[in-house]
N, C-alpha and C. Protein backbone atom coordinates (compact mmCIF):
# COMPACT_ATOMS: atom_id res chain seq x y z
N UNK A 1 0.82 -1.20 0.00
CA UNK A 1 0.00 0.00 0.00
C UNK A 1 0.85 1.25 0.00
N UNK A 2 2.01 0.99 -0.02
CA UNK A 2 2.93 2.27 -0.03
C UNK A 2 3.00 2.97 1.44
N UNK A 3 2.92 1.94 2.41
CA UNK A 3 3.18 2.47 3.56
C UNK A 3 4.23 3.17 4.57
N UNK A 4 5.44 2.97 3.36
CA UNK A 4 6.63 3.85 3.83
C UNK A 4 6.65 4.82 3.67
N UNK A 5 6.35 5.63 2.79
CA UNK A 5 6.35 7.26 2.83
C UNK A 5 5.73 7.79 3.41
N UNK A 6 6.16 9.03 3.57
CA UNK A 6 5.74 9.87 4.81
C UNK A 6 4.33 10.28 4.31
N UNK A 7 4.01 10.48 3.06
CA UNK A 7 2.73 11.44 2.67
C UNK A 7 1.16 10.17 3.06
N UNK A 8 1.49 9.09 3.38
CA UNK A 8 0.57 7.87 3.49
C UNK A 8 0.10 8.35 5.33
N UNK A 9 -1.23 8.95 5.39
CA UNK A 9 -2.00 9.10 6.63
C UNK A 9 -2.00 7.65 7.53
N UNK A 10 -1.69 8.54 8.38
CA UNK A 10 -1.92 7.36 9.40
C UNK A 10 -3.38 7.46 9.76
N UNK A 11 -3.64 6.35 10.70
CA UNK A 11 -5.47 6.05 11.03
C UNK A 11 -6.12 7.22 11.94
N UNK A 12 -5.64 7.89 13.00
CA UNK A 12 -5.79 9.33 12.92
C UNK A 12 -6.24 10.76 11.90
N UNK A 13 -5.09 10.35 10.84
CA UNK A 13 -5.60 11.51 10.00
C UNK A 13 -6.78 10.56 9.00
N UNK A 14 -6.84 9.68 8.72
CA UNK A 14 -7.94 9.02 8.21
C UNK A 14 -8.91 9.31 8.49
N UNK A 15 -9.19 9.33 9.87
CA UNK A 15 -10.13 9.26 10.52
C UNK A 15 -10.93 10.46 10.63
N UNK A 16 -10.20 11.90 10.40
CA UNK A 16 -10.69 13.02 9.64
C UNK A 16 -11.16 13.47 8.48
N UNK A 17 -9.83 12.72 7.52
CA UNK A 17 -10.04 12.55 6.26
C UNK A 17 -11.51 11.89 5.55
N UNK A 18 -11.79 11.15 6.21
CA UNK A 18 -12.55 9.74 5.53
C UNK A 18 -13.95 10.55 5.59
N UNK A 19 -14.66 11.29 6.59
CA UNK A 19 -15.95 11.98 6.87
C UNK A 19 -15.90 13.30 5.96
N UNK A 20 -15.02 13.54 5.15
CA UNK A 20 -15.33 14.71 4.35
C UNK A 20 -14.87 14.13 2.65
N UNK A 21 -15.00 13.12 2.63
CA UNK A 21 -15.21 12.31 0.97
C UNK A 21 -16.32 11.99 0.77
N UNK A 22 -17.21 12.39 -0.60
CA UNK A 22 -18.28 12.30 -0.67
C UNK A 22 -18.77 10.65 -0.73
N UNK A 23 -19.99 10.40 -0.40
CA UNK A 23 -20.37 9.01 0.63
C UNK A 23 -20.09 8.51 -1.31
N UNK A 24 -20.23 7.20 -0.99
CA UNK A 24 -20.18 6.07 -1.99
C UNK A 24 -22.32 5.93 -2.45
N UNK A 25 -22.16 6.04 -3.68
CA UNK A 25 -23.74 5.79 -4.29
C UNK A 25 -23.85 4.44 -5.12
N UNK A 26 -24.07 3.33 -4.12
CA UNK A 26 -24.40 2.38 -4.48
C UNK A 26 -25.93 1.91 -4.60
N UNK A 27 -26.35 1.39 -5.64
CA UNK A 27 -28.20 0.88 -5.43
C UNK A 27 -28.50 1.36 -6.78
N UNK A 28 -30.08 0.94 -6.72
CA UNK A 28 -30.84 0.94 -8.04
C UNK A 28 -30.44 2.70 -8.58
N UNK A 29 -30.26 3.68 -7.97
CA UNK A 29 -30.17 4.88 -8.57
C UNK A 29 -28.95 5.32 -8.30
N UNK A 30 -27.67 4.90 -8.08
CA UNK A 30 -26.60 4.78 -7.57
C UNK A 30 -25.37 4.36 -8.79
N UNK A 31 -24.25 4.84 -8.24
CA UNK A 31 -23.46 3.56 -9.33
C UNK A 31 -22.68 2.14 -8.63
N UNK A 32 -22.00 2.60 -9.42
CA UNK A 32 -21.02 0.57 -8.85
C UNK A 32 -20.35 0.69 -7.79
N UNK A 33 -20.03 -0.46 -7.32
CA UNK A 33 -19.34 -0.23 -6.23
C UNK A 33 -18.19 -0.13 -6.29
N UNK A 34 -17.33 0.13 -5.14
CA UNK A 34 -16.11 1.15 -5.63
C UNK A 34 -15.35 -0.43 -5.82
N UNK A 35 -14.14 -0.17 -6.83
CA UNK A 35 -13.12 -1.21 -6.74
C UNK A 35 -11.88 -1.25 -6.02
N UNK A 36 -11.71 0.47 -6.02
CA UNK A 36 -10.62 0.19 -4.92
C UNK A 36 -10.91 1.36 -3.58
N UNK A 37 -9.98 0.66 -2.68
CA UNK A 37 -10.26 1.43 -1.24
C UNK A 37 -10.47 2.62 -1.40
N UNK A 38 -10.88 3.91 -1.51
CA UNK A 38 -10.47 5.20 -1.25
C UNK A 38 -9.29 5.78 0.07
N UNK A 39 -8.50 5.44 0.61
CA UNK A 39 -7.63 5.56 1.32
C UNK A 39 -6.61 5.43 0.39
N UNK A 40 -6.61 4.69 -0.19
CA UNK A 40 -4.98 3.99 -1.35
C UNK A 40 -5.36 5.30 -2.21
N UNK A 41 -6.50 5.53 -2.70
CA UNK A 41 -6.26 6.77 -4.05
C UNK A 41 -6.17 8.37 -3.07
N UNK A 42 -6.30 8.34 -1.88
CA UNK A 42 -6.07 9.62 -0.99
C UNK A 42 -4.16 9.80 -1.03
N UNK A 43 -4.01 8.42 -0.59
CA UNK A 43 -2.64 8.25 0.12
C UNK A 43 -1.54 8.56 -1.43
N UNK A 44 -2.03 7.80 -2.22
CA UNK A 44 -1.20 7.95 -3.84
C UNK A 44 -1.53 9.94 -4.18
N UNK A 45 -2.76 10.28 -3.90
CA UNK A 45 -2.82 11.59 -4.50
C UNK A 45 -1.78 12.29 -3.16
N UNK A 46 -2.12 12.19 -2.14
CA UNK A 46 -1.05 12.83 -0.88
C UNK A 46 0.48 12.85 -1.52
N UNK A 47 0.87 11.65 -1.84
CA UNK A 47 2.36 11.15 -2.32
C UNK A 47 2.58 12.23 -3.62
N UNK A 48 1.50 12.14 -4.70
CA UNK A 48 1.98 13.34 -5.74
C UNK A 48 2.07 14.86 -5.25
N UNK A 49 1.38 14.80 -4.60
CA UNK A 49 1.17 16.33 -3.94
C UNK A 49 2.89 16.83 -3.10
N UNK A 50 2.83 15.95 -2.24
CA UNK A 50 4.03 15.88 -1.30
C UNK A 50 5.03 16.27 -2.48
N UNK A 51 5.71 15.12 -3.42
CA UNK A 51 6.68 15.22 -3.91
C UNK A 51 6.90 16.38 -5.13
N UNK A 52 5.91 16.21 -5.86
CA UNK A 52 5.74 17.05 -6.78
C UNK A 52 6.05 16.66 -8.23
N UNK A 53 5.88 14.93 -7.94
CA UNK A 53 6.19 14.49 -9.03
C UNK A 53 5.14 13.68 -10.39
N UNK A 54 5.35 13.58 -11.51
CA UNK A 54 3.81 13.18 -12.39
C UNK A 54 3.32 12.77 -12.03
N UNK A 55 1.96 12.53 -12.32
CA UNK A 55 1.33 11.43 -12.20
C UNK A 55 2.09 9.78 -12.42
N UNK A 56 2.31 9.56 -13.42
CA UNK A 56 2.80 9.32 -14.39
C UNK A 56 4.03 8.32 -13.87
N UNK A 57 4.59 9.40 -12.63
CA UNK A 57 5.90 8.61 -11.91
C UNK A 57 5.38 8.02 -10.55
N UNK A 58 3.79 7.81 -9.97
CA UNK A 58 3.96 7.02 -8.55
C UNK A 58 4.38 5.81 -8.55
N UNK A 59 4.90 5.31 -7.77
CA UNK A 59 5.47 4.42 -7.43
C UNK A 59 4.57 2.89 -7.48
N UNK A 60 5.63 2.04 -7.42
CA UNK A 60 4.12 0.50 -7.86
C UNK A 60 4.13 0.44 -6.77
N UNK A 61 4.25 0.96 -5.69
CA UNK A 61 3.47 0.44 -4.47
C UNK A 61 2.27 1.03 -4.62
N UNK A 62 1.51 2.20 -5.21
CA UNK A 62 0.27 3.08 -5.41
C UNK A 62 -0.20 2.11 -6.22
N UNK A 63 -1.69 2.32 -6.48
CA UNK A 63 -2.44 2.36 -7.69
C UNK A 63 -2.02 2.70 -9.03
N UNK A 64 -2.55 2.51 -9.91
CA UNK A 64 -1.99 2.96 -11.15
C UNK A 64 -2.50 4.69 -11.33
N UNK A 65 -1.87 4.97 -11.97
CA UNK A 65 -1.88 6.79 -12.19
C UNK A 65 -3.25 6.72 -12.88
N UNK A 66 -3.82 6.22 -13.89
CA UNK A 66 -5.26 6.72 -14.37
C UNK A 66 -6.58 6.20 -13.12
N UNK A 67 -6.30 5.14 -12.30
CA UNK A 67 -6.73 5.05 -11.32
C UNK A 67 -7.22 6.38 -10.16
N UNK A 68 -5.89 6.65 -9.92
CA UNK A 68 -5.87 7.89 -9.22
C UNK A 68 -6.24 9.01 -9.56
């Protein structure tokens, strides 16, 4: 999960983080369900932000960049 770098929240800041992402719309008027965690595409966007580097360049411990 890319848990060595520094820009990857710990369960604390999650725990802030997570109540201000808009809820998941699953059901008949809804869409699909998510495929990947939203924490992994927070923690990969944190990591580009932090470094300042492409998309393009996260690391394979992230998600893939069109993912994110």
């Amino acid at each position: 999960m890319g848990g060595g770098y520094p820009s990857v929240l710990t369960d604390t800041w999650w725990a802030l983080v997570e109540p201000l992402l808009p809820s998941a719309r699953v059901g008949p008027k809804g869409g699909r369900r998510e495929k990947h965690p939203r924490r992994r595409i927070v923690d990969a966007i944190f990591y580009v932000v932090r470094t300042a580097c492409a998309w393009r360049q996260l690391p394979k411990d992230f998600l893939l960049w069109p993912t994110v």
